[in-house]
Protein backbone atom coordinates (compact mmCIF):
# COMPACT_ATOMS: atom_id res chain seq x y z
CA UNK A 1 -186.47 68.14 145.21
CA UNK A 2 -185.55 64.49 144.62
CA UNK A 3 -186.76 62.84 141.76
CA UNK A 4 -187.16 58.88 141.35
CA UNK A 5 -186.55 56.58 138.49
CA UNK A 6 -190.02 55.85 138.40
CA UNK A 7 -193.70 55.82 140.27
CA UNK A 8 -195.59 52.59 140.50
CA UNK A 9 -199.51 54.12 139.78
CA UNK A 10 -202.33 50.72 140.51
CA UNK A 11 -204.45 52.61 138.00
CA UNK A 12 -206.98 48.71 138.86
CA UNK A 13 -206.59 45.70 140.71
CA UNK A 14 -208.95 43.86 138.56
CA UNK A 15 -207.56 41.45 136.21
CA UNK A 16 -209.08 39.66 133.26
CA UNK A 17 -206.88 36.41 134.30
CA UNK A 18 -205.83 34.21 136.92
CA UNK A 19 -202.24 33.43 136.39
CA UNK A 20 -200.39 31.22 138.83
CA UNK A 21 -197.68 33.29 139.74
CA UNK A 22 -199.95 36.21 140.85
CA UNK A 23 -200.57 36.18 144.62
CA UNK A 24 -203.52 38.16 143.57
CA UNK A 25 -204.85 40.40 146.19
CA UNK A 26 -207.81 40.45 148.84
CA UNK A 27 -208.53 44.14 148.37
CA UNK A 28 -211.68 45.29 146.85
CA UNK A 29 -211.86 45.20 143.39
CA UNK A 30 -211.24 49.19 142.00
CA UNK A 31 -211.20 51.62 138.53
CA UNK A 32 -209.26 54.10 139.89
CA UNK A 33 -211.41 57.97 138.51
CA UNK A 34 -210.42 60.41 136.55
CA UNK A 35 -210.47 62.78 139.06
CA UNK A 36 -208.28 60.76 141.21
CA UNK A 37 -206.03 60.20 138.48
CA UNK A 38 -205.24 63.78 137.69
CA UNK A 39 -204.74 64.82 141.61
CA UNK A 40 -202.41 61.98 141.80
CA UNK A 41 -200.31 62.85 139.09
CA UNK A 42 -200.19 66.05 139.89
CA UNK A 43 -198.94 64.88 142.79
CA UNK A 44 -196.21 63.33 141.83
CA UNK A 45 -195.20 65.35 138.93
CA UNK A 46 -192.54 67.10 140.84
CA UNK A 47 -190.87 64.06 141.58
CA UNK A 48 -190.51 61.51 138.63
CA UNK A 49 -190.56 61.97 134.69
CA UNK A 50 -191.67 58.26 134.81
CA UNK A 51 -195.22 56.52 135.81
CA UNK A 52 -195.81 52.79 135.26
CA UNK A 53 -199.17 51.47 135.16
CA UNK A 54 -198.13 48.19 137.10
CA UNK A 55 -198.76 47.14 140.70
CA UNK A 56 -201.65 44.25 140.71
CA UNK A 57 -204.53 44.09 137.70
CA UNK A 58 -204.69 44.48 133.89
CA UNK A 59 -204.20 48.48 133.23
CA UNK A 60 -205.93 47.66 129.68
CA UNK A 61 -209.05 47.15 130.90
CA UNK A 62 -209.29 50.50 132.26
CA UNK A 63 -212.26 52.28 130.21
CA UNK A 64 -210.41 55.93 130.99
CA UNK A 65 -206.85 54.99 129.66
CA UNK A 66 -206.77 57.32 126.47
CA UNK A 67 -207.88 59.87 129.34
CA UNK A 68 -205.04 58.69 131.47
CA UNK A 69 -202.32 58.59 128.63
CA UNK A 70 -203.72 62.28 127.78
CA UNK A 71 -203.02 63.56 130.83
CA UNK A 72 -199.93 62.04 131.54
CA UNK A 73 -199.12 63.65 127.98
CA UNK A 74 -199.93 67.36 129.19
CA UNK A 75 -198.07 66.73 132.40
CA UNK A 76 -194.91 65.78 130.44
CA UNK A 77 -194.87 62.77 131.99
CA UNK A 78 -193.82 59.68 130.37
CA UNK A 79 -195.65 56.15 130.96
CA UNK A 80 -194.63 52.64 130.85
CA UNK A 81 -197.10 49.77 131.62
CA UNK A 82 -197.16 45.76 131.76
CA UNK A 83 -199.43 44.06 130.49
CA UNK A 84 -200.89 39.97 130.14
CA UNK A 85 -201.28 40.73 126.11
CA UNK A 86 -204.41 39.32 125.63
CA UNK A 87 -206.11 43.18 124.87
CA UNK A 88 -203.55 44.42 123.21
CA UNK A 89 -205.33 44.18 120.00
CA UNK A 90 -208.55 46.07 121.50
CA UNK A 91 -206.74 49.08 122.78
CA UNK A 92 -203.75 49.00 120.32
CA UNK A 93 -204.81 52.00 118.32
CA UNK A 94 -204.85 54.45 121.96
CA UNK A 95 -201.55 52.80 122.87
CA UNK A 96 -200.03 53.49 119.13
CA UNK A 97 -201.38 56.89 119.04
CA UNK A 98 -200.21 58.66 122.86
CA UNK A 99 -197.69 60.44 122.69
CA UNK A 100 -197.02 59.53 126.55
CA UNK A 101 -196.27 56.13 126.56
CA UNK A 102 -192.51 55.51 126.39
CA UNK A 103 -192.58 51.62 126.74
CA UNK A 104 -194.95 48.07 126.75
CA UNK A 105 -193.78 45.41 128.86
CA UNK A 106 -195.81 42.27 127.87
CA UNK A 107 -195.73 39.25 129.90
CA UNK A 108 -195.69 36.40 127.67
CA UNK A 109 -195.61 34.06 130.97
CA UNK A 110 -199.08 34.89 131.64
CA UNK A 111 -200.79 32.16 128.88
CA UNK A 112 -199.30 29.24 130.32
CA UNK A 113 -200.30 30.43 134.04
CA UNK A 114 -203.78 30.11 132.66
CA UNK A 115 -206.15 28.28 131.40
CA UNK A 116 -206.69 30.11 127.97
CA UNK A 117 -209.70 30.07 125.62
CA UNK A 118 -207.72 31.03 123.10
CA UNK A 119 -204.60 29.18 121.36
CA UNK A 120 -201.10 30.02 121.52
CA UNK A 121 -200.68 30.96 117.64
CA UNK A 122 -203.38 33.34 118.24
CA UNK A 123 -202.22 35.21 121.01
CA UNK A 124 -198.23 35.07 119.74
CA UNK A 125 -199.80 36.49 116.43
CA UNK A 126 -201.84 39.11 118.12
CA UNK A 127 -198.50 40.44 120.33
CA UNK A 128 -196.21 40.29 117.11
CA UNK A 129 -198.61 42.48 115.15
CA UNK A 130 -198.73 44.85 117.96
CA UNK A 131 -195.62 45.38 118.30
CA UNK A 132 -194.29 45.42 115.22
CA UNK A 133 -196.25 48.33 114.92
CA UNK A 134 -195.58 49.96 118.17
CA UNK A 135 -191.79 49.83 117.51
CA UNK A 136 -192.45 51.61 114.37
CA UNK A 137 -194.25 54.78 116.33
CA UNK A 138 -190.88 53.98 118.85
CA UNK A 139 -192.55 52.64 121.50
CA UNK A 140 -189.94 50.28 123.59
CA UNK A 141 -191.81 46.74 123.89
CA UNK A 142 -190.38 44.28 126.11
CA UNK A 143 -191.13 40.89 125.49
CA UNK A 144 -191.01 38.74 128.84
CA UNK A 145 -190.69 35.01 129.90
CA UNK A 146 -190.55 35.13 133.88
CA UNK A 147 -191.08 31.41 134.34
CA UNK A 148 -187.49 30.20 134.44
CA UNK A 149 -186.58 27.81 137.37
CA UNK A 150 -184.42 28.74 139.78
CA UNK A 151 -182.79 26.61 143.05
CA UNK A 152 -185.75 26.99 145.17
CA UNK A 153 -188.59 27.45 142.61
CA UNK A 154 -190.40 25.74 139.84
CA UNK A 155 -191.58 28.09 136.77
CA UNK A 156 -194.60 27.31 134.31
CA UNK A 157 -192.23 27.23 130.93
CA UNK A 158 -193.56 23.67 129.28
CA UNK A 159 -194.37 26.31 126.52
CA UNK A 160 -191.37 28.55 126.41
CA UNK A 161 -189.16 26.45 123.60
CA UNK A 162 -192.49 27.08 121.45
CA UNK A 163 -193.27 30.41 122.54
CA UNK A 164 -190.19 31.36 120.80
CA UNK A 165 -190.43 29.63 117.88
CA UNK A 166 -193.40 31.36 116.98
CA UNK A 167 -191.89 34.67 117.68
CA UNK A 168 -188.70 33.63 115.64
CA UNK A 169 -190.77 32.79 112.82
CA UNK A 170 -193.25 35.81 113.11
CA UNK A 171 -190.46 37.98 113.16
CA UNK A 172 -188.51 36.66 110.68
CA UNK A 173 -185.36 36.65 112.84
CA UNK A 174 -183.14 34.63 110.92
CA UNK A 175 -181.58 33.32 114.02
CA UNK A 176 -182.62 30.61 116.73
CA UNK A 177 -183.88 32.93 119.79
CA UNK A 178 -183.69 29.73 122.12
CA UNK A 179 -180.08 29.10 121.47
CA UNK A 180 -179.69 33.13 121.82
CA UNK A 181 -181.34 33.35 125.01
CA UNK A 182 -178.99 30.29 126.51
CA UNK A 183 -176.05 32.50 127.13
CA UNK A 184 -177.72 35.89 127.49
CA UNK A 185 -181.13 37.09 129.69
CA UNK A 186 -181.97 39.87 127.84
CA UNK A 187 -181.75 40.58 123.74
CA UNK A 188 -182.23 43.36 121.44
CA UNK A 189 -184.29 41.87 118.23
CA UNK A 190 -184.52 45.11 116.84
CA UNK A 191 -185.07 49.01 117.26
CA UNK A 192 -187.15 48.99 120.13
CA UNK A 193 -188.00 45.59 120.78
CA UNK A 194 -186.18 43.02 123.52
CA UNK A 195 -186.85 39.77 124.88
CA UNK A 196 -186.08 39.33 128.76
CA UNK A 197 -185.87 35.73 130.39
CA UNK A 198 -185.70 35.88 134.19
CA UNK A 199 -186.15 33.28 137.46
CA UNK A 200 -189.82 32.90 138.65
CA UNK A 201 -189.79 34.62 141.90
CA UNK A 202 -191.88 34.71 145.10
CA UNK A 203 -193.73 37.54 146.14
CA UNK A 204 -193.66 38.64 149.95
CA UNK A 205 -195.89 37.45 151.92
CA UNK A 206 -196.33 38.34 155.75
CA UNK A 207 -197.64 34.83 156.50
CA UNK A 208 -193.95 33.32 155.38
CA UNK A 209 -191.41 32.60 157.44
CA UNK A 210 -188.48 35.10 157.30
CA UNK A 211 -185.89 35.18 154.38
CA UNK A 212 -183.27 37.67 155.65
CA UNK A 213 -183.45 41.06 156.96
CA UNK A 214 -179.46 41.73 155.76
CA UNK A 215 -181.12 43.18 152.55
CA UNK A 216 -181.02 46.65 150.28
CA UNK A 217 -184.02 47.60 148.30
CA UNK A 218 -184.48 50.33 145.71
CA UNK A 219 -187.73 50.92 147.45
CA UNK A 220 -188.29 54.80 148.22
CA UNK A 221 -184.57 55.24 146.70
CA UNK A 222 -185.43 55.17 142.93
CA UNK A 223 -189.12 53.95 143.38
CA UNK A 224 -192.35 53.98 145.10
CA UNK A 225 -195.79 52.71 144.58
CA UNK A 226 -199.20 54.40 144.70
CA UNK A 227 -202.36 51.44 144.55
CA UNK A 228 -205.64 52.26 143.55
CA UNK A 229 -207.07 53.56 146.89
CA UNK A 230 -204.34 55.91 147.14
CA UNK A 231 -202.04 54.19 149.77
CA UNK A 232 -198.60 55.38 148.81
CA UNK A 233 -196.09 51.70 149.29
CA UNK A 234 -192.43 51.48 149.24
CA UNK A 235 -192.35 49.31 145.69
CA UNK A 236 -194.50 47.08 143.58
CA UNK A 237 -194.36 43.90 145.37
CA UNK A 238 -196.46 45.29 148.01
CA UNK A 239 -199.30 44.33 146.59
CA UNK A 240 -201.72 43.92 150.08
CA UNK A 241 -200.51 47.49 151.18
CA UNK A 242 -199.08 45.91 153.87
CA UNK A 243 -196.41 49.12 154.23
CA UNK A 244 -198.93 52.29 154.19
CA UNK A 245 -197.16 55.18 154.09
CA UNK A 246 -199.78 57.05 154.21
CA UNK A 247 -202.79 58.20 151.76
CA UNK A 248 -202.58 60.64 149.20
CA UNK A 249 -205.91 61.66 149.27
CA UNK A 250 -205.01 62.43 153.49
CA UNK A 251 -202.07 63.69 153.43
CA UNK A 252 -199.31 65.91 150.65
CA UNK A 253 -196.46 63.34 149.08
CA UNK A 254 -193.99 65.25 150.47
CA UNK A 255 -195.33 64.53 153.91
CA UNK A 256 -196.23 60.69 153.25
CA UNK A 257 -192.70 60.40 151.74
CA UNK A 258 -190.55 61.99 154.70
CA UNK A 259 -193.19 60.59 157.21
CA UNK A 260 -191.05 58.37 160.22
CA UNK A 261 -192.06 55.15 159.23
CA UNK A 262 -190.56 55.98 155.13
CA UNK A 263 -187.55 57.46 156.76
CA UNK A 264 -187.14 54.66 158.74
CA UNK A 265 -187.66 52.16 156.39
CA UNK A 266 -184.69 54.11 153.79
CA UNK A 267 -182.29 54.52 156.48
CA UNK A 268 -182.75 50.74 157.27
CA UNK A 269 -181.48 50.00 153.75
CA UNK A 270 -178.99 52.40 153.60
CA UNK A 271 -177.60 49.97 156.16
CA UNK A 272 -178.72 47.08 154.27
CA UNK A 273 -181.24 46.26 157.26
CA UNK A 274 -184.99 45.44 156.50
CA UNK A 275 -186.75 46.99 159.24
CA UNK A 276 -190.13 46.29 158.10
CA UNK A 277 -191.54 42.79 158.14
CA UNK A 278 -192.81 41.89 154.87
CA UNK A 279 -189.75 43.24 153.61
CA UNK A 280 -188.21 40.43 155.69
CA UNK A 281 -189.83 38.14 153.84
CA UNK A 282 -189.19 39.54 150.23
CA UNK A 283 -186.72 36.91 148.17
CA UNK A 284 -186.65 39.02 145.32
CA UNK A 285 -184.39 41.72 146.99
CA UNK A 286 -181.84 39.41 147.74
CA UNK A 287 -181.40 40.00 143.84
CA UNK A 288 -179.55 43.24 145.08
C-alpha cells in the first residue's frame, strides 16, 4: 500500500488571530471530536507514519489535544504541527510531555500580521523558553519568518532585523543570525532547533486569474489533506475545499484516494499539467 510523506489533519479552522497573509476561510467555524479524530486516524494509519496538525486555524486551541497527541501515540503515529506561538506557553507542558509529537513549526511572521496586545519581547521570550525546552525532550522546532519579498509580492518584515536580535540574544548565539541568514534560508542553531526564511507567497484562489497550468505538485504524491469536516483535499493550500475528493466519513480512503477525479488530478502532474482550476491558480507550485 503506498505510504505518503505526510497527512495534512484540520484538527480546527478557528484561529485566535487575524494575520494578513491568511486568506482565512468562509467555512463554518469547527473543533473537530474525539470520535472523529480516532476514525480518521485510523484511517489513515495504513498510509503515512506522519500527521501534521496544519491546514487553516490554531491547533493549540483545541481543548482535546493531549487526547489527540495520545492517540496518535498508540497508533505509532508521529505528529508535527504549526503554530502562531502565542499559546505555546499554555499548552507547553502536553506538547513537552507526548511522546507523539516529532516537530513544532512556529510562525514567527504571525505578530507583525497582527495587531498584538502583547509586545514583541514578550512573545520572543515566551517562544525561546519553549523551545529551549522542547529541544531538550528532542522535539524538532522550526523557527519561521515567511514575510520575505519576492518579485511580485510585498512581505510584513519591518520587524524581522529585530525579531532576530532578540532570538540572538535569548539564545546566546554568539553569532549575528541576520548576517547568517543573508547567504543561507535555512540554519541549524542547535540540536533540534532551525530558523527558516522564505518568500511571502499567495494562496490559490479560484477568483484569480490563471498563473500557469504547466505545473507539478506533490499533492496526492507525498501529501494530502483532510479539513475538519472530513473532506479529504489534494494539499494544504486548499483551504476552501475547493478540490473534494470525497468525505471520509462517506466513503473508505482508499476509495476517496483512487476515486477519478484524484487519479485524474495525479496523472495531470505526472505530466506536469494542472487539470484542476484552483490548482491553475496556485503560485506556490511554480516553486517545483
Amino acid at each position: 500500500m503506498k505510504k505518503f510523506k505526510k497527512v495534512y489533519l484540520e484538527i480546527t479552522n478557528i484561529c485566535n488571530l487575524n494575520c494578513s497573509f491568511c486568506p482565512k476561510t468562509t467555512r463554518m467555524g469547527k473543533l473537530m471530536s474525539i470520535d472523529s479524530f480516532t476514525y480518521i486516524i485510523e484511517e489513515i494509519r495504513p498510509y503515512t507514519d506522519h500527521v501534521y496538525f496544519h491546514l487553516m486555524g490554531e491547533p493549540c486551541i483545541h481543548p482535546d489535544l493531549e487526547e489527540f497527541l495520545t492517540i496518535c501515540s498508540k497508533k505509532q503515529l508521529k505528529v508535527n504541527m504549526t503554530t502562531n506561538g502565542t499559546l505555546l506557553s499554555e499548552v507547553k507542558e502536553i506538547l513537552l510531555e507526548a511522546p507523539a509529537l516529532r516537530k513544532v513549526s512556529i510562525s514567527l511572521h504571525s505578530f507583525e500580521a497582527n495587531d498584538q496586545t502583547i509586545d514583541l519581547q514578550e512573545y520572543i521570550d515566551a517562544i525561546v523558553a519553549f523551545v529551549i525546552e522542547a529541544t531538550q525532550n528532542k522535539i524538532i522546532c522550526e523557527l519561521r519568518l515567511w514575510n520575505m519579498n519576492g518579485e511580485k509580492i510585498q512581505g510584513s518584515n519591518v520587524l524581522n532585523q529585530e525579531i532576530l536580535k532578540m532570538i540572538e540574544v535569548k539564545l546566546n548565539l554568539g553569532f549575528r543570525l541576520e548576517d547568517s541568514l543573508s547567504h543561507v534560508h535555512r540554519k541549524k542553531l542547535a540540536d533540534f532547533l532551525y530558523i527558516g526564511m522564505e518568500e511571502k507567497f499567495e494562496w490559490p484562489e479560484i477568483a484569480v486569474p490563471v498563473v500557469n497550468d504547466e505545473v507539478f505538485c506533490y499533492g496526492l504524491r507525498d501529501q494530502f489533506g483532510i479539513l475538519v469536516d472530513g473532506t479529504v483535499v489534494p494539499c494544504c493550500l486548499d483551504n476552501e475545499g475547493n478540490i473534494p475528493l470525497g468525505n471520509i466519513f462517506d466513503f473508505s480512503l482508499n476509495n476517496i484516494l483512487h476515486s477519478e477525479r484524484a487519479r485524474n488530478l495525479y496523472n495531470g502532474f505526472s505530466r506536469r499539467r494542472a487539470v484542476e482550476d484552483l490548482c491553475k491558480r496556485c503560485e506556490y507550485a511554480k516553486r517545483y
